[in-house]
N, C-alpha and C. Protein backbone atom coordinates (compact mmCIF):
# COMPACT_ATOMS: atom_id res chain seq x y z
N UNK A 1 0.86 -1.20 0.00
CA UNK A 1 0.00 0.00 0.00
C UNK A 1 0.89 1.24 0.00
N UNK A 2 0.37 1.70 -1.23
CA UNK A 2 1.34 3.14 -1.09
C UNK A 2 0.89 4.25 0.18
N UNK A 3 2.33 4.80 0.52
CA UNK A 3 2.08 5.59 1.46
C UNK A 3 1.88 7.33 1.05
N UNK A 4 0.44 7.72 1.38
CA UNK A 4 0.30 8.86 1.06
C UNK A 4 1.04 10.07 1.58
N UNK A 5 1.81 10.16 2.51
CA UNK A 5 2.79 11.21 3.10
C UNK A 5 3.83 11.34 1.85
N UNK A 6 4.19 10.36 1.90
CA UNK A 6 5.65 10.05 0.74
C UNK A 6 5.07 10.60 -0.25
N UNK A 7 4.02 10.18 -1.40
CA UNK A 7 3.73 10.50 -2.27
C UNK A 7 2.95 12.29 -2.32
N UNK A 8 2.98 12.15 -1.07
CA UNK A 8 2.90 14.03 -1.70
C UNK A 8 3.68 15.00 -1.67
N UNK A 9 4.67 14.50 -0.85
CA UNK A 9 6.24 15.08 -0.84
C UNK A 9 6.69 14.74 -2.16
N UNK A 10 6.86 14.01 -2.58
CA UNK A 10 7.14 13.75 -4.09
C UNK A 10 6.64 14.60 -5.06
N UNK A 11 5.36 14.62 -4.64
CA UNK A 11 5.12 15.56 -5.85
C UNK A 11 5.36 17.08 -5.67
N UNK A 12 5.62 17.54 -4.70
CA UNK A 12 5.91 18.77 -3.72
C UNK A 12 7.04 18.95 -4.59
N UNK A 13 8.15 17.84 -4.43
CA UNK A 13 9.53 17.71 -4.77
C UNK A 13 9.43 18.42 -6.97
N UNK A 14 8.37 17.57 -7.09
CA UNK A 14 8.61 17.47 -8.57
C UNK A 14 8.36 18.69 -8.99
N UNK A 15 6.88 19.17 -7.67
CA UNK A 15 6.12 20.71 -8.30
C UNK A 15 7.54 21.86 -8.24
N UNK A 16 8.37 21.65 -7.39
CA UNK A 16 9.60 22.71 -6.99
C UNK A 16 10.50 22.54 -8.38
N UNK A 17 10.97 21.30 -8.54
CA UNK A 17 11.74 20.91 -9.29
C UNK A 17 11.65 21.86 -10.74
N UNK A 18 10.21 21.49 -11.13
CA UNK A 18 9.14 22.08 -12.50
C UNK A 18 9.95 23.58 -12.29
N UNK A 19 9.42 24.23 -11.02
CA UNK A 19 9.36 25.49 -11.27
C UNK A 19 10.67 26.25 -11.26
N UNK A 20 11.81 25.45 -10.56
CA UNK A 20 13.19 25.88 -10.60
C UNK A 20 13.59 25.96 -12.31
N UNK A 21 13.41 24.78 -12.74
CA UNK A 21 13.75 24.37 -14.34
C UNK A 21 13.17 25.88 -15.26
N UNK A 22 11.89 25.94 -14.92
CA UNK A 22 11.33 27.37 -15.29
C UNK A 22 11.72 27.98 -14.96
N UNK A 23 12.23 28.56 -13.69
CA UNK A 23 12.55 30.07 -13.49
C UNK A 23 14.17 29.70 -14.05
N UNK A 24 14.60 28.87 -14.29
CA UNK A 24 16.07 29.24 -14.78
C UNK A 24 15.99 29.19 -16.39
N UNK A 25 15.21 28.67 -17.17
CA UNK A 25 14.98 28.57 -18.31
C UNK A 25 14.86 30.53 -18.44
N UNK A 26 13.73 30.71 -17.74
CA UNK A 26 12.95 32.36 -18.39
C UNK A 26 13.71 33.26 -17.93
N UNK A 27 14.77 32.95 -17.19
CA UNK A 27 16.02 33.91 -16.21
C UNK A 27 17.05 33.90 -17.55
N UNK A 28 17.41 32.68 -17.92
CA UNK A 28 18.14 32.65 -19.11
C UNK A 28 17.72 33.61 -20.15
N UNK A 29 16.53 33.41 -20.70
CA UNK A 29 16.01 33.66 -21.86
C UNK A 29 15.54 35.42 -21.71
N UNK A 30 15.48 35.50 -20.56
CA UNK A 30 15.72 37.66 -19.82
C UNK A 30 16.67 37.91 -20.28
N UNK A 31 17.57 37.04 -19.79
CA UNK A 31 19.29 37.43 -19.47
C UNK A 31 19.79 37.55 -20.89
N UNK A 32 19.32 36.70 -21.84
CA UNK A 32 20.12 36.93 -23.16
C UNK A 32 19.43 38.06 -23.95
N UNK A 33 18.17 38.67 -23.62
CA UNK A 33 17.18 39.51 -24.38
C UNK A 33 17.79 40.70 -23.63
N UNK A 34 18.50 41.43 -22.34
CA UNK A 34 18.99 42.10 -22.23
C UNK A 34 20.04 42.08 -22.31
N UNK A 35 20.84 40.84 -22.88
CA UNK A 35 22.29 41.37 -23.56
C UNK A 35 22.19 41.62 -25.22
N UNK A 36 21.10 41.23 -25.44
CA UNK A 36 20.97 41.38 -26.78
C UNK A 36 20.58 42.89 -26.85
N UNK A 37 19.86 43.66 -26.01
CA UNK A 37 19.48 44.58 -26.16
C UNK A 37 20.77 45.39 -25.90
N UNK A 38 21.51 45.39 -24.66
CA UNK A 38 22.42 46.10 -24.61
C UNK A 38 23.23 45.67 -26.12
N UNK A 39 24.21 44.79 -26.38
CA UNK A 39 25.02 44.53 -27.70
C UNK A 39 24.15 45.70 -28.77
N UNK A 40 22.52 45.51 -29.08
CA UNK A 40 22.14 46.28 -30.21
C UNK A 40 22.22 47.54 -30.14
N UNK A 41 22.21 48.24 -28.84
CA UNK A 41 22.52 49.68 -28.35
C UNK A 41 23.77 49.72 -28.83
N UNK A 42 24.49 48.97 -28.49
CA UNK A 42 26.16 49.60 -28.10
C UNK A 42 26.37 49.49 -29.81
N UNK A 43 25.66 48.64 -30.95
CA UNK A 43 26.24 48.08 -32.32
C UNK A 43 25.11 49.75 -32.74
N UNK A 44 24.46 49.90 -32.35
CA UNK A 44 23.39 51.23 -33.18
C UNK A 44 24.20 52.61 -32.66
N UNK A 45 25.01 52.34 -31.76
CA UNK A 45 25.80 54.07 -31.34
C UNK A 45 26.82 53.68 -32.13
N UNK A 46 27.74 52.62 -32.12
CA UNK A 46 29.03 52.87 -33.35
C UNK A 46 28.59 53.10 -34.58
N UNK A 47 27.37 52.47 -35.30
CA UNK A 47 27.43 52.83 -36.29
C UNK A 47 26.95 54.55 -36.83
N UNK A 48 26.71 54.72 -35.74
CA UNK A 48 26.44 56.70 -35.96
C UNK A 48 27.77 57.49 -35.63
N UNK A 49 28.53 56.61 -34.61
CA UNK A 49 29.79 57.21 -34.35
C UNK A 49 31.13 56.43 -35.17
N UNK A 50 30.86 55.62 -36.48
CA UNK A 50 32.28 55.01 -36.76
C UNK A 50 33.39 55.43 -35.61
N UNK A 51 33.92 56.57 -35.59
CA UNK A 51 35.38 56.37 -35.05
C UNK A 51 35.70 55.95 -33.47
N UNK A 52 34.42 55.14 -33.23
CA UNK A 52 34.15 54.56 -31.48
C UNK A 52 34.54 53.15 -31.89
N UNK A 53 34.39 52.61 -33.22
CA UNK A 53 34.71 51.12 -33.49
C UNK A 53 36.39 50.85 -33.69
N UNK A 54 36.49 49.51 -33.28
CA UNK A 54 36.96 48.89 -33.29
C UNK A 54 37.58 49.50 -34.39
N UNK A 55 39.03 48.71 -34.70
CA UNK A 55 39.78 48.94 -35.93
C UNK A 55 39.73 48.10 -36.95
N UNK A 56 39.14 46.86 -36.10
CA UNK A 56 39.16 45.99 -37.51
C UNK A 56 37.82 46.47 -37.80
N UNK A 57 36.75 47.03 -37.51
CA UNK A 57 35.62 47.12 -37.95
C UNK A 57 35.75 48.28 -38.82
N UNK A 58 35.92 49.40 -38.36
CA UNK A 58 36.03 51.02 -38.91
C UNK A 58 37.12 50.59 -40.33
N UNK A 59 37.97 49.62 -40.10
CA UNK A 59 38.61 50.29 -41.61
C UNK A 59 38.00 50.53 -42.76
N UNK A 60 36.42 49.55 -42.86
CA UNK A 60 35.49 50.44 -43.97
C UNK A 60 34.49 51.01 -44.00
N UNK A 61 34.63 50.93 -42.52
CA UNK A 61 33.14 52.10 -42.35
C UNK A 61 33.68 53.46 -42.87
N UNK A 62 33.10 54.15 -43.42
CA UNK A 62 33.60 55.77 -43.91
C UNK A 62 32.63 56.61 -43.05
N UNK A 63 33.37 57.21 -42.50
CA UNK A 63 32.68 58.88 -42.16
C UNK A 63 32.20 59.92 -42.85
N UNK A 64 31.08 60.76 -42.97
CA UNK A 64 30.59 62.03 -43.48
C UNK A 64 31.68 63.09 -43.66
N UNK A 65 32.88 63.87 -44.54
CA UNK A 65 31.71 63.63 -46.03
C UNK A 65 32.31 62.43 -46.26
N UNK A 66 31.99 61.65 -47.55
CA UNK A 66 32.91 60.60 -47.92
C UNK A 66 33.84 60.42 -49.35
N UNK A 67 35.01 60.50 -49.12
CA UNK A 67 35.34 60.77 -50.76
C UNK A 67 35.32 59.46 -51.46
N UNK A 68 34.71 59.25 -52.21
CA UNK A 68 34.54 57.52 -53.03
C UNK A 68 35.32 57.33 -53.25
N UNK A 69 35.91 58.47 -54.72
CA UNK A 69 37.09 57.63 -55.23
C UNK A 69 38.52 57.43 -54.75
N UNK A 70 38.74 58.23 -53.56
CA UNK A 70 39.81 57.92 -53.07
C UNK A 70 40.14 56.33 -52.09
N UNK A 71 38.58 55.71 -52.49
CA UNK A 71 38.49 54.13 -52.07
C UNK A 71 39.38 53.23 -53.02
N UNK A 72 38.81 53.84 -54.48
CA UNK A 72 39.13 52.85 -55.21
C UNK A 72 40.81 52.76 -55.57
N UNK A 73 41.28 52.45 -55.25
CA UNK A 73 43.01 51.90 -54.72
C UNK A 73 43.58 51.61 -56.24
N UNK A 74 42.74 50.39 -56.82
CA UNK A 74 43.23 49.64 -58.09
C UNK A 74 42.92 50.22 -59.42
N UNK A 75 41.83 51.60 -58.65
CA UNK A 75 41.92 52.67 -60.01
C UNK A 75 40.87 51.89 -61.45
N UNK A 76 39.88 51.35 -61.05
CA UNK A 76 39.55 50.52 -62.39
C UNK A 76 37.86 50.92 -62.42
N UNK A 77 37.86 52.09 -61.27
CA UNK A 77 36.54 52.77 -61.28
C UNK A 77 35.51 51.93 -60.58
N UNK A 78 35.71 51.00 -60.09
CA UNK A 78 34.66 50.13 -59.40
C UNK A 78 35.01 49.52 -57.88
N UNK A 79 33.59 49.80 -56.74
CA UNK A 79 34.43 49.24 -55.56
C UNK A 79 33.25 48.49 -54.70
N UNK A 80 33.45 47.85 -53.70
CA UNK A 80 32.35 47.56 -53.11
C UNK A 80 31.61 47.99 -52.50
N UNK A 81 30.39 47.64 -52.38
CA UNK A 81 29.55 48.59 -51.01
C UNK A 81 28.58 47.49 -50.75
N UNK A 82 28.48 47.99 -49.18
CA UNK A 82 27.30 47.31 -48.61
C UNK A 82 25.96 48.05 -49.02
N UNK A 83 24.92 46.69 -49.39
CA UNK A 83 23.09 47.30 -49.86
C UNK A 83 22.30 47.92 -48.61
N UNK A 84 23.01 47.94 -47.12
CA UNK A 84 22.23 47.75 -46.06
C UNK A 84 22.85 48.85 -45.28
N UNK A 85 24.19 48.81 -45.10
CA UNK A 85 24.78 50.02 -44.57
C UNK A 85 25.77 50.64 -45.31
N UNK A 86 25.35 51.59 -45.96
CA UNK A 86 25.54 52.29 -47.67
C UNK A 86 26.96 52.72 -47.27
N UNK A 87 27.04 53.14 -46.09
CA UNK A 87 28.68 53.84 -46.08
C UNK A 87 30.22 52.80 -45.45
N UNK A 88 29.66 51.58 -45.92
CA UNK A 88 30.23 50.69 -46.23
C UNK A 88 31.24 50.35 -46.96
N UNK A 89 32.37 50.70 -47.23
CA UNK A 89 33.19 50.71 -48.95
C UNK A 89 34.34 49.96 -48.88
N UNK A 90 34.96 49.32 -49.47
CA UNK A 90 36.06 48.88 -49.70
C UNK A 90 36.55 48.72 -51.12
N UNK A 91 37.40 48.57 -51.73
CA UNK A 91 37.87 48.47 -53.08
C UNK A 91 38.40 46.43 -53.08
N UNK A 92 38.12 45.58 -52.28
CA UNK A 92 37.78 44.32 -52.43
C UNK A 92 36.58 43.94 -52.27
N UNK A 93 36.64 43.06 -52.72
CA UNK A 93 35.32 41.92 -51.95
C UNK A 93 35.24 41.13 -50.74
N UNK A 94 34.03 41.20 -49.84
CA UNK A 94 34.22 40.51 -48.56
C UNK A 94 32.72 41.06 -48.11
N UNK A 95 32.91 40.86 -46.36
CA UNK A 95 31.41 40.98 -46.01
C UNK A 95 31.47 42.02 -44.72
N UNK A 96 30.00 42.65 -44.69
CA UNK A 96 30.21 44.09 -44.09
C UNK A 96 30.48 43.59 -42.68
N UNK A 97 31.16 44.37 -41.71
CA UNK A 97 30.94 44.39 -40.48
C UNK A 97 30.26 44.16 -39.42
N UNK A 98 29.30 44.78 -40.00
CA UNK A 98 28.39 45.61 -39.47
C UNK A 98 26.95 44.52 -39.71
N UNK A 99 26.41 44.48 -40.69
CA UNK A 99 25.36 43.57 -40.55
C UNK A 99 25.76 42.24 -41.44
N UNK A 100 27.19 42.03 -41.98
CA UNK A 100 27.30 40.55 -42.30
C UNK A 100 27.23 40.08 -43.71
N UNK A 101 26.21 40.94 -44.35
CA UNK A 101 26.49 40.97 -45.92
C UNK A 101 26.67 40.98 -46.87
N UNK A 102 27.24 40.53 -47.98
CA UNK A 102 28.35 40.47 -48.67
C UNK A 102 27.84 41.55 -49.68
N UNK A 103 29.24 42.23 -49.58
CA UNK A 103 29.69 43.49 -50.72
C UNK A 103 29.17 43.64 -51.36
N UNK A 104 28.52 44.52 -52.34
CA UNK A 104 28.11 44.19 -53.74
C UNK A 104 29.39 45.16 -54.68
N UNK A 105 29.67 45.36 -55.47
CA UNK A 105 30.48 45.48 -56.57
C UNK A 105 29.70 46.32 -57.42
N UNK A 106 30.01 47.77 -57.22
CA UNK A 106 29.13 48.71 -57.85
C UNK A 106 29.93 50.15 -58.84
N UNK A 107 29.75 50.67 -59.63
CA UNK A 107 30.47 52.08 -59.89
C UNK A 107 30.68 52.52 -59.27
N UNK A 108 31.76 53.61 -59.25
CA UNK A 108 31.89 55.34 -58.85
C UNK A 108 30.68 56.15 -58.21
N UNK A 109 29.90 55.81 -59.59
CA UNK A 109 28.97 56.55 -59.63
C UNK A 109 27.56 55.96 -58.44
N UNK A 110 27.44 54.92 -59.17
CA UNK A 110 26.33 53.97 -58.32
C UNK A 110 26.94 54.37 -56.88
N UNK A 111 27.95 54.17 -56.71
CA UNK A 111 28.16 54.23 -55.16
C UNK A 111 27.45 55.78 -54.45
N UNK A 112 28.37 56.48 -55.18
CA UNK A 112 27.45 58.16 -54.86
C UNK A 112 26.01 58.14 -54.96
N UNK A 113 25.54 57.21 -55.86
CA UNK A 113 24.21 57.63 -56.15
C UNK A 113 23.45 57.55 -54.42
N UNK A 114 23.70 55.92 -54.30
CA UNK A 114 23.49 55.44 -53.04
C UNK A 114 23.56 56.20 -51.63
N UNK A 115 24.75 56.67 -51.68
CA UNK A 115 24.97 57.45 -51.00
C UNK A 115 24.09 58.70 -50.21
N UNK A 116 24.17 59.32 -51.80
CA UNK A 116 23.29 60.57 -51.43
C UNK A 116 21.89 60.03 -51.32
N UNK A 117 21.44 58.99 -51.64
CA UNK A 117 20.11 58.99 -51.88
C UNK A 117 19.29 58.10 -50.05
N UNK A 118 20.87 57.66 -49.55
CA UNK A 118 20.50 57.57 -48.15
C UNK A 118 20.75 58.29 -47.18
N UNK A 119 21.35 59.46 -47.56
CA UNK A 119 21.10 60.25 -46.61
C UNK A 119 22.82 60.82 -46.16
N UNK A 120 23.82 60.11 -47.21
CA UNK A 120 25.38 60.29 -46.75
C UNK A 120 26.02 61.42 -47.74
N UNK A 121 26.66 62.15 -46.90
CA UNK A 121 27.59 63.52 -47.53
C UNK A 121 28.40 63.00 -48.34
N UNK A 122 28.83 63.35 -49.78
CA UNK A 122 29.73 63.03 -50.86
C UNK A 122 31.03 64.11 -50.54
N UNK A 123 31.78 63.85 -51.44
CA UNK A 123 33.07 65.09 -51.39
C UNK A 123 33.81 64.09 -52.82
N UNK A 124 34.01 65.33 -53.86
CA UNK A 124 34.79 65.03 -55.18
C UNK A 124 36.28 65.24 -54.74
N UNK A 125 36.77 64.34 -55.24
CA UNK A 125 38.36 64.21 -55.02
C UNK A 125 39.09 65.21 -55.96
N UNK A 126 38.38 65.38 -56.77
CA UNK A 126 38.75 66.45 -57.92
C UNK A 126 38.45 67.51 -56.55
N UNK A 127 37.47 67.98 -57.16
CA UNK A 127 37.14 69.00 -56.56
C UNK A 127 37.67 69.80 -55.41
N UNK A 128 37.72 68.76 -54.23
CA UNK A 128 38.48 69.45 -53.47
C UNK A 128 39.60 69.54 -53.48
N UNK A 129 40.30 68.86 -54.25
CA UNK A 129 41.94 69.17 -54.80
C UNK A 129 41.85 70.33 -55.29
N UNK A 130 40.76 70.79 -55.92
CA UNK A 130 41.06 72.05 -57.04
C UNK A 130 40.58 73.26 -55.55
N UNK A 131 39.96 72.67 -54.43
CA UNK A 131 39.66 74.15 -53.73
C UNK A 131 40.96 74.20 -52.85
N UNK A 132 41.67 73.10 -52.75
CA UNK A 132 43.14 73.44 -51.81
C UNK A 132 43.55 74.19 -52.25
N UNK A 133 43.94 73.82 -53.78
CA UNK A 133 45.22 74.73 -54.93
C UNK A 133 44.42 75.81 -54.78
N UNK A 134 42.86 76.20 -55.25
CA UNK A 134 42.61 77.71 -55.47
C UNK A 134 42.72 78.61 -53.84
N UNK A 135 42.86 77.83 -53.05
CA UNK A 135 42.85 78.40 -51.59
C UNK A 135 44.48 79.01 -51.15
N UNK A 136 45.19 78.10 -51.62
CA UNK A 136 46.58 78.32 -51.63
C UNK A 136 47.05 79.27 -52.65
N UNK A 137 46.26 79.60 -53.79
CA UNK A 137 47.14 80.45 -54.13
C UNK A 137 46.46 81.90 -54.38
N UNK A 138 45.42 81.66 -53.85
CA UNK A 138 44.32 82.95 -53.34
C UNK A 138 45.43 83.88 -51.86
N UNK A 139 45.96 82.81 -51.45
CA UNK A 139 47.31 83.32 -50.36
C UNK A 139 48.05 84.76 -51.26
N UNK A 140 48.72 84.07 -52.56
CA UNK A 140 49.83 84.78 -53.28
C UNK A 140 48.90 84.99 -54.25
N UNK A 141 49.76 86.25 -54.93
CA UNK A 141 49.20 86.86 -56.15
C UNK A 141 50.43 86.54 -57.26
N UNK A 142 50.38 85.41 -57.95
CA UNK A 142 51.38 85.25 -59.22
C UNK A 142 51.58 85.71 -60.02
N UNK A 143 52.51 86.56 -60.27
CA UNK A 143 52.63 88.10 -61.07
C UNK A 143 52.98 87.49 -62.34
N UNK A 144 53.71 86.01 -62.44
CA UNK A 144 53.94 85.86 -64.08
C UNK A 144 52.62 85.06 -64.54
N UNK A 145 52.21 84.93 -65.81
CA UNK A 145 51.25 83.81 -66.43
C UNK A 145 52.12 82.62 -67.30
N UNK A 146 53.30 82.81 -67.70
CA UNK A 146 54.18 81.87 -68.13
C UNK A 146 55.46 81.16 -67.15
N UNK A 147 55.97 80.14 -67.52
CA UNK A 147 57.09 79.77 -66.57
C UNK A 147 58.27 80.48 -66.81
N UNK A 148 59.32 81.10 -66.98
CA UNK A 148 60.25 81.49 -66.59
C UNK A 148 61.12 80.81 -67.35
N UNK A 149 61.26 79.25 -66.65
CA UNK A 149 62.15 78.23 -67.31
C UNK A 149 62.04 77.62 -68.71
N UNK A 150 60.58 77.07 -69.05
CA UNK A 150 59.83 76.46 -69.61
C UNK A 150 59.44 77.46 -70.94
N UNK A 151 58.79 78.32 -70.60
CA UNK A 151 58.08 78.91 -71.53
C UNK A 151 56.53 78.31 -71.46
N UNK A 152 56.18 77.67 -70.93
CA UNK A 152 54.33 77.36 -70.90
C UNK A 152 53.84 77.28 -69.32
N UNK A 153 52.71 77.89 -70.19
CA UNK A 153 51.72 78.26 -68.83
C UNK A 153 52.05 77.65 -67.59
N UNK A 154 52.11 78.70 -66.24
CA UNK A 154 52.10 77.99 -65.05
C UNK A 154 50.79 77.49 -64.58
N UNK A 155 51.15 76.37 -63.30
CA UNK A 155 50.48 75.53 -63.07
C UNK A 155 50.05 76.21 -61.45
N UNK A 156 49.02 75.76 -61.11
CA UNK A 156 48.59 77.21 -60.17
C UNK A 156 49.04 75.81 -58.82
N UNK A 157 49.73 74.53 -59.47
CA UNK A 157 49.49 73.69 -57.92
C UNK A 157 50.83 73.87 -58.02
N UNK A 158 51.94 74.26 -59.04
CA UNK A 158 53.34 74.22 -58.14
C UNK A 158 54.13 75.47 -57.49
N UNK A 159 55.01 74.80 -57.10
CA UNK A 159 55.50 75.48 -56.42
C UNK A 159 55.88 77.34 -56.77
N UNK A 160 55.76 78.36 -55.83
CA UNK A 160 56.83 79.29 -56.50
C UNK A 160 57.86 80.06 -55.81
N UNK A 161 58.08 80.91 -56.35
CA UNK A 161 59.54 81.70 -55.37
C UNK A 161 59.13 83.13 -55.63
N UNK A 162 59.71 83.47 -54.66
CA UNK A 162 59.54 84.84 -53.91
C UNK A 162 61.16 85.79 -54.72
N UNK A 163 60.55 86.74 -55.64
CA UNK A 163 62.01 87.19 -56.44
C UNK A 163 61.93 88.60 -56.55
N UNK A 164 62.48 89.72 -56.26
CA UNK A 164 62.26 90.75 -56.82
C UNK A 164 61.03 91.41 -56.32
N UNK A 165 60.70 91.43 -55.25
CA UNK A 165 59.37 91.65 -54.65
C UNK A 165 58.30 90.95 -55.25
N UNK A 166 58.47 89.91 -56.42
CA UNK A 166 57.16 89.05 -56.84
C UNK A 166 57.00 87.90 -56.72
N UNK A 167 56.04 87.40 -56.75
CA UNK A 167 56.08 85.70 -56.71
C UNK A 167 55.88 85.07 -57.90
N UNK A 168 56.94 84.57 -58.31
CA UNK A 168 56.93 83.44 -59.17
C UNK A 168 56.34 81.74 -59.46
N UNK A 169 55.50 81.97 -60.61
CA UNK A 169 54.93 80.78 -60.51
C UNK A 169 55.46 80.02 -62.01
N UNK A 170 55.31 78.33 -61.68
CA UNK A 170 56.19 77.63 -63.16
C UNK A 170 55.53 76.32 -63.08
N UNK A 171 55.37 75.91 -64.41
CA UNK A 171 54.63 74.97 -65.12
C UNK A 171 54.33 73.82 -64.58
N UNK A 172 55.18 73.17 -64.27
CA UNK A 172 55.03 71.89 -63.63
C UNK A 172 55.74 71.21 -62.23
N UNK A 173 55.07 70.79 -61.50
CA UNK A 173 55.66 70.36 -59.87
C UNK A 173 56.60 69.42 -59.66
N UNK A 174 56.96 68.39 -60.95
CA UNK A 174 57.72 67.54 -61.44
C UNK A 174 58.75 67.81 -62.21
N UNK A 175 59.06 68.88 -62.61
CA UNK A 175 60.07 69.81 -63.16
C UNK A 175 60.80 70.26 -62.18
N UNK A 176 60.00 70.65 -61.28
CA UNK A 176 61.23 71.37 -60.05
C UNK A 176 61.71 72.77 -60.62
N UNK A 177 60.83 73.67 -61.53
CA UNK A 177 61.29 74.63 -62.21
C UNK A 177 62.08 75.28 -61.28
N UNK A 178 61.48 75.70 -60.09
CA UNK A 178 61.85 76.71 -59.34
C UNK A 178 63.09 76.43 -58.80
N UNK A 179 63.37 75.38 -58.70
CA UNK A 179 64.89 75.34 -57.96
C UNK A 179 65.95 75.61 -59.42
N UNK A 180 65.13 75.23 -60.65
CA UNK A 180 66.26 75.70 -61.48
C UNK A 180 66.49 77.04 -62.13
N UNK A 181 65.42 77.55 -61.61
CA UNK A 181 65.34 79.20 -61.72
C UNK A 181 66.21 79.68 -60.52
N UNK A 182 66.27 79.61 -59.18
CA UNK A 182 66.90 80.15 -58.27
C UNK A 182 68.41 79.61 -58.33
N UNK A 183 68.90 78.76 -59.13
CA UNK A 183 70.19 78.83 -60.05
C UNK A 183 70.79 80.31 -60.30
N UNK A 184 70.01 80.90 -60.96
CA UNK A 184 70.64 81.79 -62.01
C UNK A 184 68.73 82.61 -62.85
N UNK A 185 68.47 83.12 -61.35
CA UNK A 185 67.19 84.18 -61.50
C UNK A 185 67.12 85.38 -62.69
N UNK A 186 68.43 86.03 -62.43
CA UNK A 186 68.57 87.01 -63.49
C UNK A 186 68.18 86.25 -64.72
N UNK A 187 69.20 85.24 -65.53
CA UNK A 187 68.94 84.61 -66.64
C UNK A 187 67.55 84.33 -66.93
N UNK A 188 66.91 83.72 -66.28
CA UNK A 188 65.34 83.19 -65.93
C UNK A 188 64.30 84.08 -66.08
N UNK A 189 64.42 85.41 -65.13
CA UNK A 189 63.34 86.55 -65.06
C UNK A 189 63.16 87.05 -67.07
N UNK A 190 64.90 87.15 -67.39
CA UNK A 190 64.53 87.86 -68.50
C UNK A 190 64.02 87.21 -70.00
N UNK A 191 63.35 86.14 -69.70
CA UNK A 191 62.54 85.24 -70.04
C UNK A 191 61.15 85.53 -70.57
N UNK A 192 60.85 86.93 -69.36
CA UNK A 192 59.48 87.20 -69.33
C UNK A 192 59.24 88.84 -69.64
N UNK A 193 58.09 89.03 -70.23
CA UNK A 193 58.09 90.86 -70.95
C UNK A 193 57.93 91.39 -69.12
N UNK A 194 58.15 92.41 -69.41
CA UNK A 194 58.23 93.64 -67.66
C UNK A 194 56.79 93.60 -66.53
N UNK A 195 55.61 92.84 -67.58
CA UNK A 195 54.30 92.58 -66.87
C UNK A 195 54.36 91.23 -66.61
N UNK A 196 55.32 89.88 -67.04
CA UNK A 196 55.11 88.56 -66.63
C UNK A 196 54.07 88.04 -67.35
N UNK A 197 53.72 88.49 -68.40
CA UNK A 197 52.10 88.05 -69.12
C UNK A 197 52.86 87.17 -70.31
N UNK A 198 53.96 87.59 -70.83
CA UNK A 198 54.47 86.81 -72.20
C UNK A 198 55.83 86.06 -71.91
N UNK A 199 56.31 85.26 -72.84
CA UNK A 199 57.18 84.55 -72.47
C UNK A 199 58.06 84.95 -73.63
N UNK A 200 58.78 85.62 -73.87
CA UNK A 200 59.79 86.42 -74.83
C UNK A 200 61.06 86.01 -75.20
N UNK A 201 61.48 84.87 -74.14
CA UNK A 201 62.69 84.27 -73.91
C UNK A 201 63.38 83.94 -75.36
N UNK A 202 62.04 83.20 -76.21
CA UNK A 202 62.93 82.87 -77.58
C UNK A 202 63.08 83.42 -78.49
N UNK A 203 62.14 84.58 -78.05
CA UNK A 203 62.46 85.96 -79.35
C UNK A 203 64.08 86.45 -78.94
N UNK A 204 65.01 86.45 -77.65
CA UNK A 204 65.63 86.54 -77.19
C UNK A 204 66.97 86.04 -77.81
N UNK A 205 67.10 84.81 -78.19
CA UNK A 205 67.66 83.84 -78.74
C UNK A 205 68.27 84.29 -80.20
């Protein structure tokens, strides 16, 4: 004859048992829904702040503005981007950081399109090359329009020299005009008519 004391402790035992198994199951299943929540906080502030990430992460996240083509490395006009987090770029193939997705392989252009059309600042590599040089030489006023050395038009990105109370400007930055003008300046200056506008040197000759 079963004994009824025993058997309701037993089940006492089993009813505890049940509910431990549960509360550690739904303690678990809290516990990972607020680390998940924290992780998605902490993954939704880097991606507004790139330069808070990681290094292996940030090397292709790009920041606002973004210059494209100074991505493309291999120069063949085409680079990758992520479909999901647009400011995504690399000039290989592989998978984003950030949400896991593999690259897609898009234009120059396509990439900008994207870009702007989600909401990310562009910047032309041209362009702002051309506002350094016009910024730099908005500094000086280049009294000649020809080179000195050369005879053809100066180049407003190289270098010049300071001569005669004027500044001298010369054709090309790969020439090194100017160091071969400050040789032998006299010879050089008289190159040019008394306004620096013509290059007279070979009527000279």
């Amino acid at each position: 004859m079963n004994n009824p004391k025993k058997s309701t402790i037993q089940r006492w035992v089993l009813i505890i048992a049940l509910v431990f198994v549960h509360a550690t199951v739904l303690g678990q299943s809290e516990n990972n829904n607020v680390m998940n929540s924290i992780e998605h906080y902490n993954f939704q502030m880097m991606k507004s702040s790139p330069s808070e990430m990681p290094d292996s992460i940030k090397s292709i996240v790009r920041e606002d503005p973004i210059e494209v083509e100074s991505f493309d490395t291999n120069k063949d006009g085409k680079i990758f981007q992520d479909q999901m987090d647009w400011n995504v770029i690399s000039d290989e193939p592989g998978d984003c950081p950030l949400c896991g997705m593999k690259l897609k392989e898009v234009s120059i252009d396509e990439a900008k399109a994207n870009l702007v059309k989600n909401g990310f600042a562009i910047k032309s590599f041209k362009n702002e090359r051309k506002n350094i040089v016009d910024s730099n030489n908005s500094k000086k006023s280049i009294w000649n329009k020809y080179c000195p050395v050369s005879g053809m038009k100066i180049s407003f990105g190289s270098e010049t020299v300071d001569y005669d109370g004027k500044t001298i400007g010369f054709c090309c930055p790969s020439k090194e005009h100017n160091k071969v003008f400050l040789e032998d300046p006299e010879k050089y200056i008289k190159n040019l008519s008394i306004d620096g506008q013509t290059f007279i040197g070979n009527e000279q000759k």
